[in-house]
N, C-alpha and C. Protein backbone atom coordinates (compact mmCIF):
# COMPACT_ATOMS: atom_id res chain seq x y z
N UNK A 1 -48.29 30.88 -56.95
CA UNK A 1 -47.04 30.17 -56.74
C UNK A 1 -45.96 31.17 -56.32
N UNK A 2 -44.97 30.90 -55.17
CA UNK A 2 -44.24 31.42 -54.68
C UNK A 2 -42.79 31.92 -56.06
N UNK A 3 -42.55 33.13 -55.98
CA UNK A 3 -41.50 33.29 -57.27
C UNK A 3 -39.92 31.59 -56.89
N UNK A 4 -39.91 31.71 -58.42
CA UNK A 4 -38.99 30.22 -58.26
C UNK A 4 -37.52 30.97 -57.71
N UNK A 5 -37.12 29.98 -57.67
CA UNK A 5 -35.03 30.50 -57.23
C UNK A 5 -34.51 29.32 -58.14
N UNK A 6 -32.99 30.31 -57.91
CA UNK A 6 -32.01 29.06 -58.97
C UNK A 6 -31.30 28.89 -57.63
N UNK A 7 -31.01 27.20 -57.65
CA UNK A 7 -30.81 26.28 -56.39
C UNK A 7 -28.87 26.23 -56.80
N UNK A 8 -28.17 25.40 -55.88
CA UNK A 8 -26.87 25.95 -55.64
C UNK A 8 -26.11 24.33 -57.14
N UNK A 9 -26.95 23.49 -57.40
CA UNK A 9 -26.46 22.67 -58.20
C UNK A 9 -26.73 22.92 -59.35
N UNK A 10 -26.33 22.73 -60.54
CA UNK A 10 -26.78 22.47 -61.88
C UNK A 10 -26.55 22.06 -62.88
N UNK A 11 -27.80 21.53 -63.50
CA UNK A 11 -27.75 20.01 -64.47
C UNK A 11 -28.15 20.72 -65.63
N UNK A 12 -27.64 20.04 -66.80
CA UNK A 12 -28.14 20.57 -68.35
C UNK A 12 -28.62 19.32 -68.48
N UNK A 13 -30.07 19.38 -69.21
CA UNK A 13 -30.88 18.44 -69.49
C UNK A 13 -31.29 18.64 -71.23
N UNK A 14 -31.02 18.17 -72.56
CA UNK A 14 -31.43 18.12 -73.58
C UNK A 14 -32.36 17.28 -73.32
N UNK A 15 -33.51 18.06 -74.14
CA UNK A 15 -35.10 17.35 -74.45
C UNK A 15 -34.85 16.70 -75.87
N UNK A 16 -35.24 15.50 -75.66
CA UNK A 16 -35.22 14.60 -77.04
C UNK A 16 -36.83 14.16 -77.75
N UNK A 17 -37.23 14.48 -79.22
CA UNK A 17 -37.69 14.52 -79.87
C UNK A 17 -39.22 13.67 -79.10
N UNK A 18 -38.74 12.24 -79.17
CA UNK A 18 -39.43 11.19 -78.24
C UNK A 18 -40.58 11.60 -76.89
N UNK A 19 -39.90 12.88 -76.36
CA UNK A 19 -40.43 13.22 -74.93
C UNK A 19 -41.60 13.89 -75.07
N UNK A 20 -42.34 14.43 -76.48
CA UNK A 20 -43.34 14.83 -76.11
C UNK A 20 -44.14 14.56 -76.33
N UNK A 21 -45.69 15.21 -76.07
CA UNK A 21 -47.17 14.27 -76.47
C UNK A 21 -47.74 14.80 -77.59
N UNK A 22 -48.62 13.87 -77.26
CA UNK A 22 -49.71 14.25 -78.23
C UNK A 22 -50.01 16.03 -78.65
N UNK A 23 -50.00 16.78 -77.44
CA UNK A 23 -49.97 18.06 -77.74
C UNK A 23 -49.53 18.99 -78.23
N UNK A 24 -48.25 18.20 -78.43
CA UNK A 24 -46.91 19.35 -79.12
C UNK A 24 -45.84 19.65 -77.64
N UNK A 25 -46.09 19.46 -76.46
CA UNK A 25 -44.81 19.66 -75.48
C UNK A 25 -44.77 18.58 -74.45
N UNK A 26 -43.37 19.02 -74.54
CA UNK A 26 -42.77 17.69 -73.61
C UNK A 26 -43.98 17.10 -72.18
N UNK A 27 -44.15 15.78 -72.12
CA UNK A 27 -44.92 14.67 -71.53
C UNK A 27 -44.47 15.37 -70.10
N UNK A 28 -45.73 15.52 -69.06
CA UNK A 28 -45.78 16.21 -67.87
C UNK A 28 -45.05 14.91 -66.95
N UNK A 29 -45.27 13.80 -67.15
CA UNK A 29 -44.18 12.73 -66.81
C UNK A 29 -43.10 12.77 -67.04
N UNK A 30 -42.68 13.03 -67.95
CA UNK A 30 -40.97 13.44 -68.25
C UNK A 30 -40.29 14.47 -67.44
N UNK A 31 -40.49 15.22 -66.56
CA UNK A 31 -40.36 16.13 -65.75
C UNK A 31 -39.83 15.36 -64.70
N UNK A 32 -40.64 14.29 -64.31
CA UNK A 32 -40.25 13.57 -63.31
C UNK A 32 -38.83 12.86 -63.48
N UNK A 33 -38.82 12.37 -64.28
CA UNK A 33 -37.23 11.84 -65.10
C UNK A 33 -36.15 12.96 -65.12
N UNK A 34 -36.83 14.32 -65.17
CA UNK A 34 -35.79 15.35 -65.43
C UNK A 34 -35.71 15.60 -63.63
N UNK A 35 -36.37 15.86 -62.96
CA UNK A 35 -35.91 15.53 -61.66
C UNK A 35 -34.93 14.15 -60.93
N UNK A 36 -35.16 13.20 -61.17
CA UNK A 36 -34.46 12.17 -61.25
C UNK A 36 -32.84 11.92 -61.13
N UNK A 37 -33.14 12.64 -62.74
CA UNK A 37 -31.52 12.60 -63.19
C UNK A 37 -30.59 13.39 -62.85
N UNK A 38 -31.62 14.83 -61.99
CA UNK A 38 -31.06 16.22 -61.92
C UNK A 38 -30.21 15.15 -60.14
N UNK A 39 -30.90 14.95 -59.46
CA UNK A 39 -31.17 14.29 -58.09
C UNK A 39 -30.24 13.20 -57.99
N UNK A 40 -29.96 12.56 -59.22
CA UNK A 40 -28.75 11.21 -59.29
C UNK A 40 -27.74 12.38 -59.10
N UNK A 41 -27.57 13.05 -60.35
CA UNK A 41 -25.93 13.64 -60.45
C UNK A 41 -25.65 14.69 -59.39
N UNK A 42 -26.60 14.92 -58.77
CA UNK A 42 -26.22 15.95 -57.51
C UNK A 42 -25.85 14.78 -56.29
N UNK A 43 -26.65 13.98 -55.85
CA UNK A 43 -25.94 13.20 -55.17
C UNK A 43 -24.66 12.54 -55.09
N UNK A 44 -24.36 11.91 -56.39
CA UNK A 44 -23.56 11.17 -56.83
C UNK A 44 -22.02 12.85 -56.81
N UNK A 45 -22.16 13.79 -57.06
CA UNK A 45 -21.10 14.89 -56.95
C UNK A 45 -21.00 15.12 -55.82
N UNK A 46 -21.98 15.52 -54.83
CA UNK A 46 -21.68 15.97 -53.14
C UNK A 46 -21.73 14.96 -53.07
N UNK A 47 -21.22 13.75 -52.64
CA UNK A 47 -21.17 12.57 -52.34
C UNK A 47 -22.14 12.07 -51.24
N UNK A 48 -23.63 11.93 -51.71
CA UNK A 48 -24.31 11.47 -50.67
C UNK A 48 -24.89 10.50 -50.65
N UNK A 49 -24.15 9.68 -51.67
CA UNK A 49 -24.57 8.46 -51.56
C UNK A 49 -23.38 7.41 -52.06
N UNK A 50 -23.20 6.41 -52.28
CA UNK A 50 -21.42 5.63 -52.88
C UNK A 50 -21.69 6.01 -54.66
N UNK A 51 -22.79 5.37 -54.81
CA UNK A 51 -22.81 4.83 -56.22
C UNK A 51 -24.30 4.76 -56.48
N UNK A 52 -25.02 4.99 -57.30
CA UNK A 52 -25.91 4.54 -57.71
C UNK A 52 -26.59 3.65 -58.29
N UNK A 53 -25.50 3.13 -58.79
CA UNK A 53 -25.40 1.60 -59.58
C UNK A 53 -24.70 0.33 -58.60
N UNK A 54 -23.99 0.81 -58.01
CA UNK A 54 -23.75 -0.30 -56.76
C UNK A 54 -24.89 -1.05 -55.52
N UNK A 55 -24.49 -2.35 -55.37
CA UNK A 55 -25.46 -2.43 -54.30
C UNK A 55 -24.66 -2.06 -52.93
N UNK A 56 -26.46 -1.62 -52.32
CA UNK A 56 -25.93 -1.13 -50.72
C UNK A 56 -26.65 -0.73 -49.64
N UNK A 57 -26.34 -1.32 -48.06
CA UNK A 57 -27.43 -1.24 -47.12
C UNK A 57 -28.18 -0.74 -47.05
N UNK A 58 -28.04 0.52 -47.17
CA UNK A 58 -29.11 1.69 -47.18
C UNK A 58 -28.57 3.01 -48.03
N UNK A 59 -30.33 3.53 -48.50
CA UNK A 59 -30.00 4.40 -48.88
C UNK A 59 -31.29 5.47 -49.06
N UNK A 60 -31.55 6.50 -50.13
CA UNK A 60 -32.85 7.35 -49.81
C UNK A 60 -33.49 6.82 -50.92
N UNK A 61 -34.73 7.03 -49.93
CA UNK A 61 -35.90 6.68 -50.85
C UNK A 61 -37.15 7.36 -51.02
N UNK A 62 -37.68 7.80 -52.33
CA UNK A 62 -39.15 8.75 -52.39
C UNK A 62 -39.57 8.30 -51.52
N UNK A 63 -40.43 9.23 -50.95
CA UNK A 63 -41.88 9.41 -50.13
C UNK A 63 -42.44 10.21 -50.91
N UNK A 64 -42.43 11.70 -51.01
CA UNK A 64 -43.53 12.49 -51.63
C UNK A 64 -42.72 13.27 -52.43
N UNK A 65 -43.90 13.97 -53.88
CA UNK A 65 -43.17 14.45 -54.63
C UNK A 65 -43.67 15.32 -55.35
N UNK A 66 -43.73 16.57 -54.97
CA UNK A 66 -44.93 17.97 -55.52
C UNK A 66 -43.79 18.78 -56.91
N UNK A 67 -44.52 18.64 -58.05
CA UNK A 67 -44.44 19.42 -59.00
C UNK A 67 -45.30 20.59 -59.66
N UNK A 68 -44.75 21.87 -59.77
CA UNK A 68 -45.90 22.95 -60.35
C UNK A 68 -45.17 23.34 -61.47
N UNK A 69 -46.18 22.94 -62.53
CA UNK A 69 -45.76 23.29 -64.04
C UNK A 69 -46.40 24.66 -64.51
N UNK A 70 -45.07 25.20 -65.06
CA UNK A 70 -45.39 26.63 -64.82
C UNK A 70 -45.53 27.32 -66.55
N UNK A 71 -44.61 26.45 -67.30
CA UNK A 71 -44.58 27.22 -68.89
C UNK A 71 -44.29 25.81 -69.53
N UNK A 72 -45.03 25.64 -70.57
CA UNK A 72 -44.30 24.41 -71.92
C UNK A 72 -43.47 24.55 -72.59
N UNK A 73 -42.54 23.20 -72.59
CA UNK A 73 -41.71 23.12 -73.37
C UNK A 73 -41.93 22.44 -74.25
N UNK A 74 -40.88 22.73 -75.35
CA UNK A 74 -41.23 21.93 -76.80
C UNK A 74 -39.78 21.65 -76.97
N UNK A 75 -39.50 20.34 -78.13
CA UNK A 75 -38.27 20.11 -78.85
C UNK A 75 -38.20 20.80 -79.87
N UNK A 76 -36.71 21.87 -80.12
CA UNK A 76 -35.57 21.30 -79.14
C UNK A 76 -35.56 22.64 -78.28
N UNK A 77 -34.96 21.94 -77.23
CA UNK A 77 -34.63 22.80 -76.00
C UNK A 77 -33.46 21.65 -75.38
N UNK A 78 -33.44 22.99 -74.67
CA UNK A 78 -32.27 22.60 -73.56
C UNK A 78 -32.75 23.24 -71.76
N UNK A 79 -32.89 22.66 -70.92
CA UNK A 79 -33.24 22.97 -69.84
C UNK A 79 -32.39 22.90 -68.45
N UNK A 80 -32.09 24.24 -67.79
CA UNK A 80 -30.52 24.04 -67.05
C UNK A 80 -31.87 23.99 -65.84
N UNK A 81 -31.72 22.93 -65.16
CA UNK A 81 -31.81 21.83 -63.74
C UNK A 81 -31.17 22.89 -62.48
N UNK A 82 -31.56 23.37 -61.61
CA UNK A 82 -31.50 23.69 -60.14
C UNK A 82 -31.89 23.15 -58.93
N UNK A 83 -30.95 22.42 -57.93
CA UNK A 83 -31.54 21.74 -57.11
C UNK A 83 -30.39 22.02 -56.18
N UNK A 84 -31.09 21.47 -54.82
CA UNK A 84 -30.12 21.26 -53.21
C UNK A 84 -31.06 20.62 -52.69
N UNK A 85 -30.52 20.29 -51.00
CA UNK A 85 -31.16 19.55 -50.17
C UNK A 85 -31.61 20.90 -49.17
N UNK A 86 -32.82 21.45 -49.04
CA UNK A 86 -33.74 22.39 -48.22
C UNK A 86 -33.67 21.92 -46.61
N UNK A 87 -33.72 20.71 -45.94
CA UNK A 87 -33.76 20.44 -45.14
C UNK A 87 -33.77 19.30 -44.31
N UNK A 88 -33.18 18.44 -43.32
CA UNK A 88 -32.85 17.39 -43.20
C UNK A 88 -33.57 16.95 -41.81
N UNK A 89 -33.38 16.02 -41.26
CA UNK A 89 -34.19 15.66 -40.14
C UNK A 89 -33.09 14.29 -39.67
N UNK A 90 -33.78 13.82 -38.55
CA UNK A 90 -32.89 12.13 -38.31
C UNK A 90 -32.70 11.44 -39.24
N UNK A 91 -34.23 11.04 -39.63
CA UNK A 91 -34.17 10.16 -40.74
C UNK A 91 -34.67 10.64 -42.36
N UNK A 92 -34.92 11.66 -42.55
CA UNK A 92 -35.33 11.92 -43.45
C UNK A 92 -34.75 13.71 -43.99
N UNK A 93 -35.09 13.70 -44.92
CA UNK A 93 -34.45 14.83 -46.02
C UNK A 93 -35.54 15.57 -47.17
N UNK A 94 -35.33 17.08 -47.34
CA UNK A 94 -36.15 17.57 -48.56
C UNK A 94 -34.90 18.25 -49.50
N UNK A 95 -35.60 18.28 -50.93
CA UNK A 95 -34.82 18.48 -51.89
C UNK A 95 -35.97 19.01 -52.68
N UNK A 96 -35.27 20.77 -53.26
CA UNK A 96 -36.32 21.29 -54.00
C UNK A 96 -35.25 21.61 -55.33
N UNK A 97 -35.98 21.98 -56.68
CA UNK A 97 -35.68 21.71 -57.62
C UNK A 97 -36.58 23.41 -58.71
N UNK A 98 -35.77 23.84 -59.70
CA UNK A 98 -36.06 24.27 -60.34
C UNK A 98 -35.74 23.81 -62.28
N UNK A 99 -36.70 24.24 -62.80
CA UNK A 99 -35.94 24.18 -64.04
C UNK A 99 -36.21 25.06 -64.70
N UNK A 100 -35.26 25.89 -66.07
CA UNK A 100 -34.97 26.81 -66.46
C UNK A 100 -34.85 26.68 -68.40
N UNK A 101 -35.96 27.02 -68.98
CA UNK A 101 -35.64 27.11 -70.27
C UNK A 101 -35.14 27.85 -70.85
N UNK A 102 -33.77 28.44 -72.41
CA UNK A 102 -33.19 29.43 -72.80
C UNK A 102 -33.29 30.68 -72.80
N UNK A 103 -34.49 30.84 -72.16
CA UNK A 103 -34.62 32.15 -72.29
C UNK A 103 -34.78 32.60 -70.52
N UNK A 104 -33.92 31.88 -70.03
CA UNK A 104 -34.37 32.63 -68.70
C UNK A 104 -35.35 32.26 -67.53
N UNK A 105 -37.03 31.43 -68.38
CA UNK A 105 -37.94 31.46 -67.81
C UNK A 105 -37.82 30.28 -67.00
N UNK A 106 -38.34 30.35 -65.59
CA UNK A 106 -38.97 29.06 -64.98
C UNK A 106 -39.81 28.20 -65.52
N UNK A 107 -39.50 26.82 -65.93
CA UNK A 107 -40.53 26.22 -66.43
C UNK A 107 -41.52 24.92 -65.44
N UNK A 108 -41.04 24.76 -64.73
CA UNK A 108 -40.90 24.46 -63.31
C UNK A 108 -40.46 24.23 -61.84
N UNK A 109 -41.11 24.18 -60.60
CA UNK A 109 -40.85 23.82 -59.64
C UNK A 109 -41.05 22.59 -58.43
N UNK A 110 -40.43 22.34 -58.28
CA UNK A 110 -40.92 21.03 -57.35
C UNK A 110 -40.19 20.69 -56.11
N UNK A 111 -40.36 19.91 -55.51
CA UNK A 111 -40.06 19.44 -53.81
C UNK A 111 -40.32 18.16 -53.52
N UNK A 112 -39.39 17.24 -53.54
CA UNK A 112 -39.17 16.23 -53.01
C UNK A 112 -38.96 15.97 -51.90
N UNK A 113 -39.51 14.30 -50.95
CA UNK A 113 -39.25 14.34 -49.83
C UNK A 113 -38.65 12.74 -49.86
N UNK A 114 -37.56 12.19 -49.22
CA UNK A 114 -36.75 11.24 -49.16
C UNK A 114 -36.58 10.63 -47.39
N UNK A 115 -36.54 9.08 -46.85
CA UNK A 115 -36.22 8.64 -46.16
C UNK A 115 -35.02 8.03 -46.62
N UNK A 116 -34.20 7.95 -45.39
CA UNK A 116 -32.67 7.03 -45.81
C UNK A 116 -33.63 5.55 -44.80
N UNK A 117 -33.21 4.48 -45.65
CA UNK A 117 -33.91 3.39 -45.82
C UNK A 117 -32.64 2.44 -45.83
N UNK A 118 -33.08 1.54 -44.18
CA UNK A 118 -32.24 0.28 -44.41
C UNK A 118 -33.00 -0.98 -45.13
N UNK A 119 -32.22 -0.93 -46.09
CA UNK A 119 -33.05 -2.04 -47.04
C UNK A 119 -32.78 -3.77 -46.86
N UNK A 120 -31.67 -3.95 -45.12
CA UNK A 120 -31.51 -4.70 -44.93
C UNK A 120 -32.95 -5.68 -44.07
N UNK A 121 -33.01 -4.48 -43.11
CA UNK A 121 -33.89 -4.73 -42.34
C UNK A 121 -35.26 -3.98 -42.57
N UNK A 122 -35.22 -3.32 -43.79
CA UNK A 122 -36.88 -3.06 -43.99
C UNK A 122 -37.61 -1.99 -43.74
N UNK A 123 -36.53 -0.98 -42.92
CA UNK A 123 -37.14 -0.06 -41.69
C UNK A 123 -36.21 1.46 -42.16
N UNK A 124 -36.75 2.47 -42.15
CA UNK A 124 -35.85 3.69 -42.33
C UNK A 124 -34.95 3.59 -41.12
N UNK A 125 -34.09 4.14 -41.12
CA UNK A 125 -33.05 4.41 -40.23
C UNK A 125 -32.33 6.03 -40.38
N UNK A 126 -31.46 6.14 -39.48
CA UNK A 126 -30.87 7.43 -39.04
C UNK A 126 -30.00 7.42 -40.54
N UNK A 127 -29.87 9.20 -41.06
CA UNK A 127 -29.71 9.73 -41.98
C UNK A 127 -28.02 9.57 -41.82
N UNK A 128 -26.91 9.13 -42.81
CA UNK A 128 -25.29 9.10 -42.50
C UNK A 128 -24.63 10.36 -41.65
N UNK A 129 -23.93 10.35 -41.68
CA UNK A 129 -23.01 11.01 -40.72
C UNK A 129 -22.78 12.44 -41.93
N UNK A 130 -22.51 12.03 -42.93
CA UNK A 130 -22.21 12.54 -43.93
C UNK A 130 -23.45 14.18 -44.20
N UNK A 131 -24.30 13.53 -44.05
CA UNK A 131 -25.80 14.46 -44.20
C UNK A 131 -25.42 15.74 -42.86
N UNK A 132 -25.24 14.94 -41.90
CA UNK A 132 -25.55 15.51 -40.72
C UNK A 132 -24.61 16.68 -40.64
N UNK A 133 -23.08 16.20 -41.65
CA UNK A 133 -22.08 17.14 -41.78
C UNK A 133 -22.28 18.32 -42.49
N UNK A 134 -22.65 17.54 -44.12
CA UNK A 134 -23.14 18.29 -44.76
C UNK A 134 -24.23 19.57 -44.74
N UNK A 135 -25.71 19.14 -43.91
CA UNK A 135 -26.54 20.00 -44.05
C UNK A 135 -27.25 20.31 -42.44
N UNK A 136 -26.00 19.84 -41.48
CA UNK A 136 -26.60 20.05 -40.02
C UNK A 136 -27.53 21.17 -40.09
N UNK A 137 -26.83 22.56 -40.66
CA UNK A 137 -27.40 23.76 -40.55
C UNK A 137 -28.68 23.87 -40.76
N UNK A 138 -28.96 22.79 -41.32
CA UNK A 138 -30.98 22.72 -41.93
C UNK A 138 -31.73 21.78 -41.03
N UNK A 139 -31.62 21.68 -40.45
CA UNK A 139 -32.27 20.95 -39.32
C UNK A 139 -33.64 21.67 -39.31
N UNK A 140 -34.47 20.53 -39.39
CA UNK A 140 -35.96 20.94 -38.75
C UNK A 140 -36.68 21.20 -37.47
C-alpha cells in the first residue's frame, strides 16, 4: 500500500461503544459510515452541494468505493477524518480519504468515485459550475 497522506479537510469522528464486533474492533462496515459523514460535512462546508437534507435536481452519487484497512480500532477512540476531491471530469468526480487514530497512525485509506446525477431525468449530467471552479485544476 502506497504511504497514506493527511488530505486538506478534517473531521473528528468519536467511535461509540455499539460500533464494534464480535472481535473486539470497530465493524469493517462502520468505516463506510465514517467515510460518509467525513464526505457530508466536507461537502456541505466547500459548498458543493445546497443541503443534504433538502430536495434537489441533481446531485452526486456513489459509483465505486475502495477501502484498505490498515490497523484496528477499538472503543474508545477518537479518529481525525482526512479527505478532498483528487479529481474531476465532466460528469464525474474522485474523493480520497484518510483516517487517523491518537496516536498518529493511519488506520485507513480509501477512494471514492461519484457521478453528479440528474435525478429528474434519470441520466448523469455535467458536473456544476461550482466544481469546475473549484477543482478545474484536476481535470483528467
Amino acid at each position: 500500500m502506497p504511504k497514506p497522506i493527511r488530505y486538506s479537510h478534517k473531521f473528528t469522528q468519536q467511535v461509540a461503544w455499539g460500533e464494534m464486533d464480535a472481535f473486539g474492533h470497530v465493524n469493517n462496515v462502520t468505516y463506510v459510515r465514517y467515510f460518509e459523514s467525513a464526505r457530508a460535512d466536507y461537502f456541505t462546508k466547500d459548498k458543493l452541494w445546497d443541503t443534504p437534507l433538502k430536495p434537489t435536481k441533481s446531485g452526486p452519487v456513489l459509483t465505486h468505493l475502495d477501502m484498505d484497512y490498515r490497523k484496528q480500532v477499538v472503543f474508545p477512540a477518537t479518529l481525525e477524518i482526512t479527505i478532498e476531491v483528487s479529481s474531476i471530469s465532466s460528469r464525474a468526480f474522485q474523493v480520497v480519504c484518510s483516517m487517523w487514530n491518537e496516536g498518529d497512525e493511519c488506520v485507513l485509506t480509501g477512494n471514492a468515485s461519484f457521478i453528479w446525477f440528474d435525478f429528474e431525468t434519470q441520466k448523469p449530467s455535467a458536473l456544476p459550475n461550482r466544481f469546475k471552479e473549484k477543482y478545474g485544476n484536476l481535470t483528467q
